[in-house]
Protein backbone atom coordinates (compact mmCIF):
# COMPACT_ATOMS: atom_id res chain seq x y z
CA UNK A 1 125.04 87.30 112.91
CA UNK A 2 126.82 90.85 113.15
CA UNK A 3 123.70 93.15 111.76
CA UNK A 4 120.23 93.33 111.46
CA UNK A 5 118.27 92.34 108.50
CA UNK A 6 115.44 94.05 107.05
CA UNK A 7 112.97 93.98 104.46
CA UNK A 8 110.20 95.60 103.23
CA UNK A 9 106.36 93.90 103.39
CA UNK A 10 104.06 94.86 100.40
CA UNK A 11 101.17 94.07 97.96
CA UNK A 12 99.56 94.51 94.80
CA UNK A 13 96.15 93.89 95.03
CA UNK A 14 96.47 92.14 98.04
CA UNK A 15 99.08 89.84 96.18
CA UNK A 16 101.35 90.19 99.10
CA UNK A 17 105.57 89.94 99.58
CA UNK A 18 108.58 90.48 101.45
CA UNK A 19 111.42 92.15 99.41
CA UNK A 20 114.68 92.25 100.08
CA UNK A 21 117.26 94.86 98.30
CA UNK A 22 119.89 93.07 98.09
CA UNK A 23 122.14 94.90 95.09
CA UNK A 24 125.63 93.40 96.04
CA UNK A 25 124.26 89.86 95.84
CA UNK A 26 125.26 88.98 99.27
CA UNK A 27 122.49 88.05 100.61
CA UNK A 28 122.04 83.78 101.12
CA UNK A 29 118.13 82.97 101.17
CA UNK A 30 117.41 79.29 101.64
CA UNK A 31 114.34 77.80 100.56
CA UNK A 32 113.62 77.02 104.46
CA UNK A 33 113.86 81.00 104.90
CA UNK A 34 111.75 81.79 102.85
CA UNK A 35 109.05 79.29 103.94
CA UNK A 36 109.06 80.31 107.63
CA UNK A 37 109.11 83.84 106.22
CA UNK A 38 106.03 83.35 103.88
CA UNK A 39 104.38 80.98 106.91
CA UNK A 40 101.12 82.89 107.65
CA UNK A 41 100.51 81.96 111.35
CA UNK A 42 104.10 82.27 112.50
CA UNK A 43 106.08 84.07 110.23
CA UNK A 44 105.71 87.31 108.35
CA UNK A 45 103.34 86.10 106.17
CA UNK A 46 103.07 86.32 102.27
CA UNK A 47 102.56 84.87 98.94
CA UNK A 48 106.35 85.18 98.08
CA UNK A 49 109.78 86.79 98.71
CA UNK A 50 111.51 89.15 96.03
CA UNK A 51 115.12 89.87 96.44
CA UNK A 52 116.05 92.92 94.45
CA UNK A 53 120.10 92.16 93.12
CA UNK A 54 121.85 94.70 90.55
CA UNK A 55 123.17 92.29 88.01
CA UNK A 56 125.38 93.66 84.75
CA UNK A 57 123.91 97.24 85.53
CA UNK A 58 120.35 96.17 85.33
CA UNK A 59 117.81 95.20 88.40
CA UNK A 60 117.04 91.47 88.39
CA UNK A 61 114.45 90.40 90.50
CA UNK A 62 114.65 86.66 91.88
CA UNK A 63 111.33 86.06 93.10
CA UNK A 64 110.50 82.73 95.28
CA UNK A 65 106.89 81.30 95.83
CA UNK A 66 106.04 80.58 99.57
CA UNK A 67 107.28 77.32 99.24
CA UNK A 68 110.95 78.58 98.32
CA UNK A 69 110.75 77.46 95.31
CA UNK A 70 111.70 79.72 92.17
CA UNK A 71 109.60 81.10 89.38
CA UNK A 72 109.98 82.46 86.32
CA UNK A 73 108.19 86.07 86.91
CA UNK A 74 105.33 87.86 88.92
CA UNK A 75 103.04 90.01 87.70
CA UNK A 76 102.13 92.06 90.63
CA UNK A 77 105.79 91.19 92.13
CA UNK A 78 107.59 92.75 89.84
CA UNK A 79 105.30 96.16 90.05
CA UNK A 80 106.14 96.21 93.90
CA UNK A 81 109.38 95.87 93.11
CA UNK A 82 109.74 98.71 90.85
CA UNK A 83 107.53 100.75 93.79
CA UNK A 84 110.30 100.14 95.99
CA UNK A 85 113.32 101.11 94.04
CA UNK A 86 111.48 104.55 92.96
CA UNK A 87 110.01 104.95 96.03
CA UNK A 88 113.30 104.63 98.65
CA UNK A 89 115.41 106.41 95.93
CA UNK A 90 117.53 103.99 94.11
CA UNK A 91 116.00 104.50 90.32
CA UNK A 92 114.02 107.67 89.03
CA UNK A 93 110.16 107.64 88.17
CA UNK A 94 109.59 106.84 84.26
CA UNK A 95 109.91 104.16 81.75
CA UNK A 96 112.81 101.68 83.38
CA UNK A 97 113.73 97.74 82.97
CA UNK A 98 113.66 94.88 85.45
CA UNK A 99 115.32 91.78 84.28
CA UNK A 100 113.67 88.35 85.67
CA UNK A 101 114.01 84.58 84.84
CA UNK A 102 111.69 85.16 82.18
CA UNK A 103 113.77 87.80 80.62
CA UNK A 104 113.64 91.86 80.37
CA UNK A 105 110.32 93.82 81.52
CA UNK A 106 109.85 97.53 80.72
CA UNK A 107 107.92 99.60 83.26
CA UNK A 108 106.20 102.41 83.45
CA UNK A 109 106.56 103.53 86.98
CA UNK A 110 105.18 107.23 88.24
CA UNK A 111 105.73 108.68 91.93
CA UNK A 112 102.17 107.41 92.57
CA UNK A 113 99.18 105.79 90.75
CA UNK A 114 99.10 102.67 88.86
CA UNK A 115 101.92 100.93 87.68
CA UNK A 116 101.81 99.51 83.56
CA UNK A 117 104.47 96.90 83.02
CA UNK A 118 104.75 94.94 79.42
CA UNK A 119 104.72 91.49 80.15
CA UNK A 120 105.58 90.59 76.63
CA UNK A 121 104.53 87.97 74.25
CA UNK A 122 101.62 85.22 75.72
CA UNK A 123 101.20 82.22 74.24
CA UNK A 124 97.85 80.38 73.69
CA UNK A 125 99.26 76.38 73.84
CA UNK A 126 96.04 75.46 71.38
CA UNK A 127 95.34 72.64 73.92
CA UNK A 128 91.90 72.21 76.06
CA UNK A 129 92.48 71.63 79.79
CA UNK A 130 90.61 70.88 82.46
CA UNK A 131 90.67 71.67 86.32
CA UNK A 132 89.12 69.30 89.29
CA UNK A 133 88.36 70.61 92.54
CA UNK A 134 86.16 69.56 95.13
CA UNK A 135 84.23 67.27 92.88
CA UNK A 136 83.58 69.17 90.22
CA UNK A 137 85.68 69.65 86.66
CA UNK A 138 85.91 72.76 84.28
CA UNK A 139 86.98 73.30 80.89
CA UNK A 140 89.56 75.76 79.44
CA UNK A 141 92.84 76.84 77.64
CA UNK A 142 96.59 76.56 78.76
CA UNK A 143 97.71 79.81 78.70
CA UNK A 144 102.11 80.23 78.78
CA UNK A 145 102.88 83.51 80.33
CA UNK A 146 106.42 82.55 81.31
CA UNK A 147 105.27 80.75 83.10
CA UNK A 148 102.31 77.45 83.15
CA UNK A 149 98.81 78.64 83.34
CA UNK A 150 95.51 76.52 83.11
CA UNK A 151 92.10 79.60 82.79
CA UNK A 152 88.92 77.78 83.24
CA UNK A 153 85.43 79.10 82.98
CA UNK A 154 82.62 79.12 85.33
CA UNK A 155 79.48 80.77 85.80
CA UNK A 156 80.01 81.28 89.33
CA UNK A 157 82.83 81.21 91.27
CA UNK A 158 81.00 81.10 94.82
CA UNK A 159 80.48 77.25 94.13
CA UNK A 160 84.18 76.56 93.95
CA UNK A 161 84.73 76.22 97.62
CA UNK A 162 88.79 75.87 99.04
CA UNK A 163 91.49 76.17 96.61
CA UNK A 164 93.79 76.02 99.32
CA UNK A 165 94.71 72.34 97.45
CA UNK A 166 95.93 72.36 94.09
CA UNK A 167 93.28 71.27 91.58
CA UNK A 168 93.66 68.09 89.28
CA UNK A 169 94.28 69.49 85.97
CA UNK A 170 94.77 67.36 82.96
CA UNK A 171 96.82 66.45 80.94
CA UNK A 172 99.15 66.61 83.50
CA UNK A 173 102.13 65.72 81.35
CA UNK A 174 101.59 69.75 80.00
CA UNK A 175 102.50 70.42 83.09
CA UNK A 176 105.48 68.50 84.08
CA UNK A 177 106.66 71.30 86.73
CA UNK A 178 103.23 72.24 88.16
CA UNK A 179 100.84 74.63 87.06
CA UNK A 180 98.53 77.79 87.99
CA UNK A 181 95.10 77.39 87.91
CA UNK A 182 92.45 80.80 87.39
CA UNK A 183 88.83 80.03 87.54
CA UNK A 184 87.05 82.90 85.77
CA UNK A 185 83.22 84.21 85.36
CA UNK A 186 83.06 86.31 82.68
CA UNK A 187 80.95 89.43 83.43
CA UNK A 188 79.52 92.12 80.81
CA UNK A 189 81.89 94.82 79.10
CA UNK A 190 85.03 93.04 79.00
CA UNK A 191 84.95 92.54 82.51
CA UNK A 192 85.99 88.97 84.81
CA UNK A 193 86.23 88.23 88.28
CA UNK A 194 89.05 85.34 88.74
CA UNK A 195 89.94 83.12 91.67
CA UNK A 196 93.54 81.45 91.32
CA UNK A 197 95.64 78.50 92.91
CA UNK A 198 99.38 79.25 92.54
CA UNK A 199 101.49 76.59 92.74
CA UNK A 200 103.63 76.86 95.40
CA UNK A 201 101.51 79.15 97.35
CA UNK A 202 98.43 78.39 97.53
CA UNK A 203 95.41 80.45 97.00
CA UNK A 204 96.24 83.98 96.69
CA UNK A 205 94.02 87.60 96.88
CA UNK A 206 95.59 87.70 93.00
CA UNK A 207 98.24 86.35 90.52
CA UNK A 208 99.50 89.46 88.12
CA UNK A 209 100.77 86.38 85.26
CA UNK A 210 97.41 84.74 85.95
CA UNK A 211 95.49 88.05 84.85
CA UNK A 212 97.42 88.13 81.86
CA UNK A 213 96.62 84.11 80.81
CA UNK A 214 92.98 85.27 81.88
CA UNK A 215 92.67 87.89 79.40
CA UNK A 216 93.86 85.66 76.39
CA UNK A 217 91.85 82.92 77.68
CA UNK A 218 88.71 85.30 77.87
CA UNK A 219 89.14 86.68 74.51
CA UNK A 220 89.26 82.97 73.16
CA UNK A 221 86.44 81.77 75.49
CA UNK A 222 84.17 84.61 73.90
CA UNK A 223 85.30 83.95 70.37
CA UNK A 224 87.02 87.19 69.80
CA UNK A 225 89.85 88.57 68.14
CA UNK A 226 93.20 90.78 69.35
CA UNK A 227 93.39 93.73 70.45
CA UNK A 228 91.68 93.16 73.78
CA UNK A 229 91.55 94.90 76.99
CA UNK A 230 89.77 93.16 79.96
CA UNK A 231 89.47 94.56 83.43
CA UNK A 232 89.93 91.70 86.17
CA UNK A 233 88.45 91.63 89.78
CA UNK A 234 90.58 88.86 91.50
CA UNK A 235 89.69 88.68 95.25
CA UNK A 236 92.25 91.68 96.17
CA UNK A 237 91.08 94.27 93.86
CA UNK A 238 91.42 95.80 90.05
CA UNK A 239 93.67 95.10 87.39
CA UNK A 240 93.64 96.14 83.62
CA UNK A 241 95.42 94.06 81.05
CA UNK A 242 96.01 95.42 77.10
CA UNK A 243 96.82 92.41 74.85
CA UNK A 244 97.81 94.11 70.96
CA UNK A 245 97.12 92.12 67.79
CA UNK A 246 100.22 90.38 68.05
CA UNK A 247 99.35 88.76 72.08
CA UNK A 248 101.82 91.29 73.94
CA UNK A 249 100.48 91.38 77.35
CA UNK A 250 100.41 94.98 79.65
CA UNK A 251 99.38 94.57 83.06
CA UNK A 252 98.09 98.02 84.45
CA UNK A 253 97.86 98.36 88.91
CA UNK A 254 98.53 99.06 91.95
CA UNK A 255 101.60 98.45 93.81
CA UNK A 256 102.32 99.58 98.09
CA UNK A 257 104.71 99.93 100.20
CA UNK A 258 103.43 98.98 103.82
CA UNK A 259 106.20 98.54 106.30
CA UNK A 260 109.70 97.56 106.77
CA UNK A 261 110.41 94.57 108.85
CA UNK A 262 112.87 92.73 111.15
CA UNK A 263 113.61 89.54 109.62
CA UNK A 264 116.93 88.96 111.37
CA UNK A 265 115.61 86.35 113.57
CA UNK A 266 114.71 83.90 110.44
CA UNK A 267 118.17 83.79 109.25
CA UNK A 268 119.36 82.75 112.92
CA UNK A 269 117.74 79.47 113.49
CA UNK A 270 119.65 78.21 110.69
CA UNK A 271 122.86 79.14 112.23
């Protein structure tokens, strides 16, 4: 390999990737890259890699779990994203669009403070699920963000123990290619804290789509109707999500810039 490679590490709420800008689309990522990338104890170490590509003058953003496998869109992903592309200079501050596998998100993006992006439409799938883990089951709603989402309730998330493992949720045949899974405790004034197992990953400090599928789930669980605004404490911090009366989803947060990193070596040991 002629040239270094480098990337950028950062988080939203502790929801944590490696990005890559990557506008000409030159840039070959396997799905074995990205895993020793994403490998905690001897790679870099994160919940996924973004590559940022200019595609038919827009920004896509192809996002891949830990895993290397693809998905649809990333809540806090795409909000680092648009930090890095107003914060290294390659789009002004304001109201701008990322494209993604689940189609077009606008942004609100200022030089600092939180970042809003409009998720668009969520989908309640008027089907009760349930979620196993460590020997005990929980009831709730599968939420389509995009992407899959099973929200179950519990009145204390302490008890859960590891969700390193991916819970058993039924039916499974709703979710023929896997599924997220955010246990919630619903708190006083519109408030949750959440814990989430994203497939692919693992358990993460937060899940941006599973805030979203938490809020509509919420608002359902407590028997209320649209608009709704819920503030969510995953393990990594604070998120706001607006849903209007017709289940558009905003997701309001944080979004940093840490460091830029060396990555050359990972694309090496496949030569």
């Amino acid at each position: 390999m002629e040239h270094q490679i480098t990337a950028t590490y950062g988080h939203g709420t502790e929801n944590d990737f490696v990005i890559f800008f990557d506008a000409e689309d030159s840039l070959d990522i396997s799905p074995s890259i990205v895993s020793a990338i994403c490998n905690r104890a001897t790679g870099i170490g994160a919940d996924g890699v973004i590559r940022i590509v200019r595609q038919n003058n827009r920004w896509f953003m192809d996002y891949r779990n830990a895993d290397g496998s693809l998905a649809e869109m990333c809540g806090n992903g795409i909000r680092v994203m648009a930090r890095y592309l107003v914060e290294r200079g390659h789009q002004p501050e304001g109201i701008f669009a990322i494209d993604t596998r689940d189609g077009l998100k606008h942004l609100r993006v200022p030089l600092t403070d939180d970042i809003s992006v409009n998720m668009g439409k969520i989908y309640d799938e008027a089907e009760v699920v349930s979620a196993s883990v460590n020997g005990a089951s929980y009831s709730g709603f599968n939420i389509n963000v995009g992407n899959p989402h099973a929200v179950v309730f519990t009145e204390d998330l302490s008890t859960l123990g590891s969700l390193e493992t991916a819970p058993v949720v039924t039916p499974a045949d709703s979710y023929p290619e896997g599924v997220n899974v955010e246990f919630v405790q619903i708190l006083p004034g519109h408030e949750a804290k959440m814990r989430v197992h994203e497939r692919g990953s693992g358990e993460t400090r937060s899940c941006g789509t599973g805030t979203c599928a938490v809020a509509l789930a919420a608002t359902l669980q407590s028997k209320e109707s649209l608009p709704a605004r819920w503030v969510m404490y995953p393990p990594g911090g604070r998120l706001v999500v607006d849903i209007d009366s017709h289940s558009n989803a905003t997701l309001i947060g944080p979004a940093l810039l840490v460091k830029d990193v060396d990555v050359t070596s990972f694309f090496l040991s496949e030569q």
